[in-house]
N, C-alpha and C. Protein backbone atom coordinates (compact mmCIF):
# COMPACT_ATOMS: atom_id res chain seq x y z
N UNK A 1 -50.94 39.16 21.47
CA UNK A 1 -51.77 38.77 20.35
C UNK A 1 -50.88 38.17 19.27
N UNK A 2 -51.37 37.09 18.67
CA UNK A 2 -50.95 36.24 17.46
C UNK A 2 -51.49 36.97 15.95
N UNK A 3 -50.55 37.09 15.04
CA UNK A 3 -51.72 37.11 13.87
C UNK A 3 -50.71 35.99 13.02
N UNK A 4 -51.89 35.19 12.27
CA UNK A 4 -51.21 34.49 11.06
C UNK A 4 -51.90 34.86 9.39
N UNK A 5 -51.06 35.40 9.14
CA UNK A 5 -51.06 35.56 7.63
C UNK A 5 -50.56 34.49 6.54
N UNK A 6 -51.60 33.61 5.57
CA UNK A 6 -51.02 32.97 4.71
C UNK A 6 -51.50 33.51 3.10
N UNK A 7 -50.65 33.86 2.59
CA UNK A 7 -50.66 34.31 0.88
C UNK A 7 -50.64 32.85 0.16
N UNK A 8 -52.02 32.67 -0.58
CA UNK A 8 -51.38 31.41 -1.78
C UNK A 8 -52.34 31.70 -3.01
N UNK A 9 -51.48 31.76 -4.12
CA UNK A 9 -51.44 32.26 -5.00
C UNK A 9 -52.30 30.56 -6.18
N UNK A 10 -53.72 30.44 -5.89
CA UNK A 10 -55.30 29.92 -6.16
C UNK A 10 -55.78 30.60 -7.91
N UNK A 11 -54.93 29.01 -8.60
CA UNK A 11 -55.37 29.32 -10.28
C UNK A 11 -57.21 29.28 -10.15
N UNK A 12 -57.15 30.14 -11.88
CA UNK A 12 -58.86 29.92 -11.85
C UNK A 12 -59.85 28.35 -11.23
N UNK A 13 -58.73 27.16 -12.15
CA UNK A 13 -59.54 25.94 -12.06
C UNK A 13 -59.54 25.73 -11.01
N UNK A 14 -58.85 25.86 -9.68
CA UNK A 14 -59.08 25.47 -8.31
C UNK A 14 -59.63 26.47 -7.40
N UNK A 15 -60.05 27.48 -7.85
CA UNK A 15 -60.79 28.58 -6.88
C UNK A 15 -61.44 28.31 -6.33
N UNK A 16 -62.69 27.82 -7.00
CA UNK A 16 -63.89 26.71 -6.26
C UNK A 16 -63.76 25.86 -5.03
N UNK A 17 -62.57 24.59 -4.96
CA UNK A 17 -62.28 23.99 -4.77
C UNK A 17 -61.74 24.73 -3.43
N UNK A 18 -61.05 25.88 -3.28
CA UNK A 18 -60.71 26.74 -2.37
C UNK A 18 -61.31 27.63 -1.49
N UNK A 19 -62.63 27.89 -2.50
CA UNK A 19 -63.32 28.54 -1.87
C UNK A 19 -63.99 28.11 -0.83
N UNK A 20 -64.19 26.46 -1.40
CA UNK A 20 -65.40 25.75 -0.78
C UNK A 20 -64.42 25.08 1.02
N UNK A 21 -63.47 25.29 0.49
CA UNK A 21 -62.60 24.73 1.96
C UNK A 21 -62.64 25.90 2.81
N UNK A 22 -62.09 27.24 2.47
CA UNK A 22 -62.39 28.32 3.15
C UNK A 22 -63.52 28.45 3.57
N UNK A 23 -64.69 28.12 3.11
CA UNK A 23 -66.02 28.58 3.97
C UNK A 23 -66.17 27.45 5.02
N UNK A 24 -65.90 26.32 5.02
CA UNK A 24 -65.49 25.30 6.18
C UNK A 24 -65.30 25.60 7.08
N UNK A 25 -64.36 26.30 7.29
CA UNK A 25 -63.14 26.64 7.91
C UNK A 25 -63.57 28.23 8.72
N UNK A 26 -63.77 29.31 8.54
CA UNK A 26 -64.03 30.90 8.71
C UNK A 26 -64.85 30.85 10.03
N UNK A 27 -66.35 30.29 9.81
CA UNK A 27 -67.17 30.52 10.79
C UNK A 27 -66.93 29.53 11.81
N UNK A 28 -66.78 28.48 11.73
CA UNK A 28 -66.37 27.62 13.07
C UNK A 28 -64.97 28.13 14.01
N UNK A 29 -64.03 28.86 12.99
CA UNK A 29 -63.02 29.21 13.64
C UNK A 29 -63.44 30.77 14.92
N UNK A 30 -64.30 31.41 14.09
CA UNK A 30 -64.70 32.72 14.94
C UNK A 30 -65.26 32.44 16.54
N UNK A 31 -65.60 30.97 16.69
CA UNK A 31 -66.52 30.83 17.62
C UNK A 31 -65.27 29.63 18.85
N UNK A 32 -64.01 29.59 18.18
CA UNK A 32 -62.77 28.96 18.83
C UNK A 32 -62.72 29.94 20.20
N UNK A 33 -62.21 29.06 21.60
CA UNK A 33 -61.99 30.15 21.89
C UNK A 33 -60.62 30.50 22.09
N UNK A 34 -60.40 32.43 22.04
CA UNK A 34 -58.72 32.78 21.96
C UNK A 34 -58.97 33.72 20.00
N UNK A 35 -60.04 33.03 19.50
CA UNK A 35 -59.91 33.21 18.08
C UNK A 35 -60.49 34.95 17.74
N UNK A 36 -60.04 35.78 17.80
CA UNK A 36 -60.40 37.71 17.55
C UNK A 36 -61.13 37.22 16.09
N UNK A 37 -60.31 37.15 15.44
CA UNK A 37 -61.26 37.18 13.64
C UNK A 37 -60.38 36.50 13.24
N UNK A 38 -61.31 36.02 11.67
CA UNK A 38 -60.57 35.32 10.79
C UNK A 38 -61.23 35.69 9.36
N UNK A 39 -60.61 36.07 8.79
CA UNK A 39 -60.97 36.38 7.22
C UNK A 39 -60.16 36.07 6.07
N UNK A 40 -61.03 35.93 4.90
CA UNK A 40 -60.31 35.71 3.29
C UNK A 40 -60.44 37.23 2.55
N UNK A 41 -59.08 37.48 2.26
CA UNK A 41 -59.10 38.27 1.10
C UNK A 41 -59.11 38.28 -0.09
N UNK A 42 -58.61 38.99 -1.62
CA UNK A 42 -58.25 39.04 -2.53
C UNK A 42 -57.07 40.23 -2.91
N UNK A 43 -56.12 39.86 -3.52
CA UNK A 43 -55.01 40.63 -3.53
C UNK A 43 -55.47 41.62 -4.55
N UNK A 44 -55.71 42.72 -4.26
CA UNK A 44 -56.26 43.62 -5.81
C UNK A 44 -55.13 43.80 -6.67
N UNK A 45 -53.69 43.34 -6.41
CA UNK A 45 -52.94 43.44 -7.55
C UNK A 45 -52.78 42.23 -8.65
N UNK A 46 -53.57 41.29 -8.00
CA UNK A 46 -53.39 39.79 -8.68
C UNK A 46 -54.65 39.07 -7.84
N UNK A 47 -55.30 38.54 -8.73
CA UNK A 47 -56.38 37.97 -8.55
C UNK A 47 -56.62 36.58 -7.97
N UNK A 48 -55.83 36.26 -8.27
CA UNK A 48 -54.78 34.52 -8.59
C UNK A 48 -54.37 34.59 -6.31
N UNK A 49 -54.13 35.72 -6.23
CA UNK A 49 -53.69 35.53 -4.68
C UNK A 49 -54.98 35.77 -3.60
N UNK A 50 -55.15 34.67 -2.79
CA UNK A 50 -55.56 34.70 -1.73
C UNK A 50 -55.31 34.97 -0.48
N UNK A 51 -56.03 36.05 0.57
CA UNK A 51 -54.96 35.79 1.80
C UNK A 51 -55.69 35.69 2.99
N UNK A 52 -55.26 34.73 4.05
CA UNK A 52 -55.93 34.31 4.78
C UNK A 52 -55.44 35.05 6.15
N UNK A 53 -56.07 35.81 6.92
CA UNK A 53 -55.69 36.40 8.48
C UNK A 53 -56.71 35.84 9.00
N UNK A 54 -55.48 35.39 10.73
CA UNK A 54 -56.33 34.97 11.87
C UNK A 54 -55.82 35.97 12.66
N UNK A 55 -56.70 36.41 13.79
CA UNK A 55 -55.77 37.08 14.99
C UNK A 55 -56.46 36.39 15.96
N UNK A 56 -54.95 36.21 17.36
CA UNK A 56 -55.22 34.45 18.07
C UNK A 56 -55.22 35.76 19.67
N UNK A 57 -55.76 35.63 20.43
CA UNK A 57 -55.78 36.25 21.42
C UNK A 57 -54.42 36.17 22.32
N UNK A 58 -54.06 34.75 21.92
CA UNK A 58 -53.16 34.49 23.02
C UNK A 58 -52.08 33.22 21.80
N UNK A 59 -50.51 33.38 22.59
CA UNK A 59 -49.65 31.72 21.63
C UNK A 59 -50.46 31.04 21.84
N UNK A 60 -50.86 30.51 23.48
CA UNK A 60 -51.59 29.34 23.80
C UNK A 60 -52.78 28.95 23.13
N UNK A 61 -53.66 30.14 22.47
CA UNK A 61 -55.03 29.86 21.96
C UNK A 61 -54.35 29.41 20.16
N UNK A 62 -53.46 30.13 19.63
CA UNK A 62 -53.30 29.97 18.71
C UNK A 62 -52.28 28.80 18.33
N UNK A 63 -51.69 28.10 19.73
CA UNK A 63 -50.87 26.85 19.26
C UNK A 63 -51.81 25.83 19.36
N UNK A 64 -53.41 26.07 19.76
CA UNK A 64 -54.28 25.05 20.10
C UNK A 64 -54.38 25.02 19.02
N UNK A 65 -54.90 25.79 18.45
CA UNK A 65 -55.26 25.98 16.98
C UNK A 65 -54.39 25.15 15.83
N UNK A 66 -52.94 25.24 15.89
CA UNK A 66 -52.17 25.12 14.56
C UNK A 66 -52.25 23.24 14.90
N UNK A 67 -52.40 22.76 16.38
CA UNK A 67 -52.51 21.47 16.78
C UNK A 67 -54.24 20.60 16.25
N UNK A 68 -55.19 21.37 16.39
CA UNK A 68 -56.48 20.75 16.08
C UNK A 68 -56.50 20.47 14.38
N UNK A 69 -57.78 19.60 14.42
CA UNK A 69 -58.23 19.36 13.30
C UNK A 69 -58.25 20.13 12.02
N UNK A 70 -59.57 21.00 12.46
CA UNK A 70 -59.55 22.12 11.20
C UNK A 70 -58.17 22.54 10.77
N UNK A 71 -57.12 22.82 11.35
CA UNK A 71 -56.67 23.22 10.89
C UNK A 71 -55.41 22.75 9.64
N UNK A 72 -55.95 21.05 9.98
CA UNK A 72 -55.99 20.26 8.51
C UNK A 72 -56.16 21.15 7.10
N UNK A 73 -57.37 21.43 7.63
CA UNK A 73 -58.18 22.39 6.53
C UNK A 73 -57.53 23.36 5.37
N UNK A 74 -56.88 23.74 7.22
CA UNK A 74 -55.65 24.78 6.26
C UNK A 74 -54.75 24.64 5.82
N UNK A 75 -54.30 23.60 5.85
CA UNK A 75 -52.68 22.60 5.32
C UNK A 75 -53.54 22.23 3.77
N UNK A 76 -54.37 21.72 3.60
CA UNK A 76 -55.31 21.39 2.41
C UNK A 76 -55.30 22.42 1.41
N UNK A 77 -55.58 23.81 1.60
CA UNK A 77 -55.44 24.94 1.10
C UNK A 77 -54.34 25.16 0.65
N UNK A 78 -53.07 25.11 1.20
CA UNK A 78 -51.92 25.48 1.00
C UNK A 78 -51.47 24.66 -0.24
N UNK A 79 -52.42 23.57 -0.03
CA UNK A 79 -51.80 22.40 -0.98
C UNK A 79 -52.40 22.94 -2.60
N UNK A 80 -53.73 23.35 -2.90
CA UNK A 80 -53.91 23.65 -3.92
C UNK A 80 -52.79 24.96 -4.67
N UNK A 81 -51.88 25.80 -3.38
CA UNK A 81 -51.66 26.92 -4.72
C UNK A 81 -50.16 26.43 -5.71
N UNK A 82 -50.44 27.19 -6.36
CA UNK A 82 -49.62 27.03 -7.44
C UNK A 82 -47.86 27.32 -7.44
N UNK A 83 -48.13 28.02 -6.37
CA UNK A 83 -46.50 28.56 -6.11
C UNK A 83 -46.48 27.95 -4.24
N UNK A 84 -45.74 28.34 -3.55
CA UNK A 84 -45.33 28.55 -2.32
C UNK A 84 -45.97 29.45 -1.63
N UNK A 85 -46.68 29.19 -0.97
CA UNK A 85 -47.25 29.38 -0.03
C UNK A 85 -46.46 30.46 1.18
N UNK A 86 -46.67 31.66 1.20
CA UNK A 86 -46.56 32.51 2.20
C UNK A 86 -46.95 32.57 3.45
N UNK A 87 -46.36 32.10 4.63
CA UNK A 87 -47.02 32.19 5.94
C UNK A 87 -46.18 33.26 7.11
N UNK A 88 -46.83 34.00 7.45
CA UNK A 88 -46.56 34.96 8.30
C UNK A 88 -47.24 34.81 9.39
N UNK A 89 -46.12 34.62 10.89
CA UNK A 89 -46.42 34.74 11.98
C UNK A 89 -46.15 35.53 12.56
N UNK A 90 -46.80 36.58 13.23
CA UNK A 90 -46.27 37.94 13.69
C UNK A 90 -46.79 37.98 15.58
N UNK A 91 -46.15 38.60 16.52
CA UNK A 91 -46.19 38.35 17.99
C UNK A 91 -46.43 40.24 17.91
N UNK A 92 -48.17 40.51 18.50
CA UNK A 92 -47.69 42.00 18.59
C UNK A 92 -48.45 41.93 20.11
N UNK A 93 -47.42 42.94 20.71
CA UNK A 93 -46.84 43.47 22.53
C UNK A 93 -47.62 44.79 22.79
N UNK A 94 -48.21 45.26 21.36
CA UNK A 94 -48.68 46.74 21.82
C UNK A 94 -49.69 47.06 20.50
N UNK A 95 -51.04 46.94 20.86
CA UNK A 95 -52.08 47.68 19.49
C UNK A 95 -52.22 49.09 20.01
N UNK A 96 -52.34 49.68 19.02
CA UNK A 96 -52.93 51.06 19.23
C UNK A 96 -53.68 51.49 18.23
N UNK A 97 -54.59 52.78 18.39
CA UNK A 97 -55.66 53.00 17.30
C UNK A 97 -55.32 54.58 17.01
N UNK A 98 -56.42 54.86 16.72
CA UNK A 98 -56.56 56.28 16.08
C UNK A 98 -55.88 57.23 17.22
N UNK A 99 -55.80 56.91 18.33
CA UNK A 99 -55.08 57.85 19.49
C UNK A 99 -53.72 57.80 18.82
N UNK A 100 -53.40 57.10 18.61
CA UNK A 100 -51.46 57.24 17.97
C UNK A 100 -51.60 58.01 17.25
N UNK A 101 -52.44 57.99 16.08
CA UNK A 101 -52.13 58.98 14.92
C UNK A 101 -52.62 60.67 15.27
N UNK A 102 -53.18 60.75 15.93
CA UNK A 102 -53.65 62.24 16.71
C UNK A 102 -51.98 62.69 17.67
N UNK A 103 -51.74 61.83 18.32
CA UNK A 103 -50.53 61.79 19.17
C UNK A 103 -49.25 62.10 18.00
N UNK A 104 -49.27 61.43 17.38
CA UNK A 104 -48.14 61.05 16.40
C UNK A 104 -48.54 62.86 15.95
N UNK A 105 -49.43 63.13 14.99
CA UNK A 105 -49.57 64.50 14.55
C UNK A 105 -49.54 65.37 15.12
N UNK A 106 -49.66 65.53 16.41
CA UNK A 106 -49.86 66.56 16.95
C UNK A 106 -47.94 66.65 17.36
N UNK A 107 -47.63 65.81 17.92
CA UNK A 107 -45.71 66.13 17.80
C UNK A 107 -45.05 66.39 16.69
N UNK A 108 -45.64 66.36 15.75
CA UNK A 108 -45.42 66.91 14.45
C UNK A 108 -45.45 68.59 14.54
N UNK A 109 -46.40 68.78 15.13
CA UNK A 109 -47.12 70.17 15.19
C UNK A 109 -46.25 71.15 15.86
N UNK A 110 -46.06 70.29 17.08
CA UNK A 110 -45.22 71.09 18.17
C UNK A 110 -43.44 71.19 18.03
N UNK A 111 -43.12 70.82 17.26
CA UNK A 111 -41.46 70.53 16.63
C UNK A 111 -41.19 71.67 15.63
């Protein structure tokens, strides 16, 4: 699995302008295929920051991705923020859920 994380830090006067590209962009991507989710956040420590996660099923689904159109979209975005633009590409080999943390505690227990 792929995830891409981009932080860009979206003054008041261009929020709009950001917003309106992000909604472009969200639902056509969910229906890609290879594409798990894609969502916009807000940084609750700063308002001003936006952050964008995709998770790509596969490199291959997600190098289709960074190659197509839309994802113009997202080069467009990057362009409004005010600072530098944060992009995080992360490769993960192993998810796990609530079983780890039961696992994890319970060897706690037994030590």
């Amino acid at each position: 699995m792929i995830n891409f994380t981009l932080r860009i830090k979206v003054q008041a006067h261009r929020r709009m302008e950001f917003l309106d590209a992000a909604r472009m962009i969200i639902e056509p991507m969910l229906v890609l295929p290879g594409c798990k989710s894609c969502r916009i956040s807000q940084d609750l420590n700063d308002i001003d920051i936006a952050i964008l996660v995709e998770e790509w099923q596969s490199k291959e689904d997600f190098e289709r991705h960074i190659r197509s159109d839309e994802f113009r979209i997202i080069l467009s975005m990057m362009e409004l923020s005010s600072e530098k633009p944060e992009v995080e590409i992360a490769t993960i080999a192993n998810i796990e859920g609530f079983e780890a943390i039961e696992r994890i505690r319970n060897q706690r227990k037994e030590n």
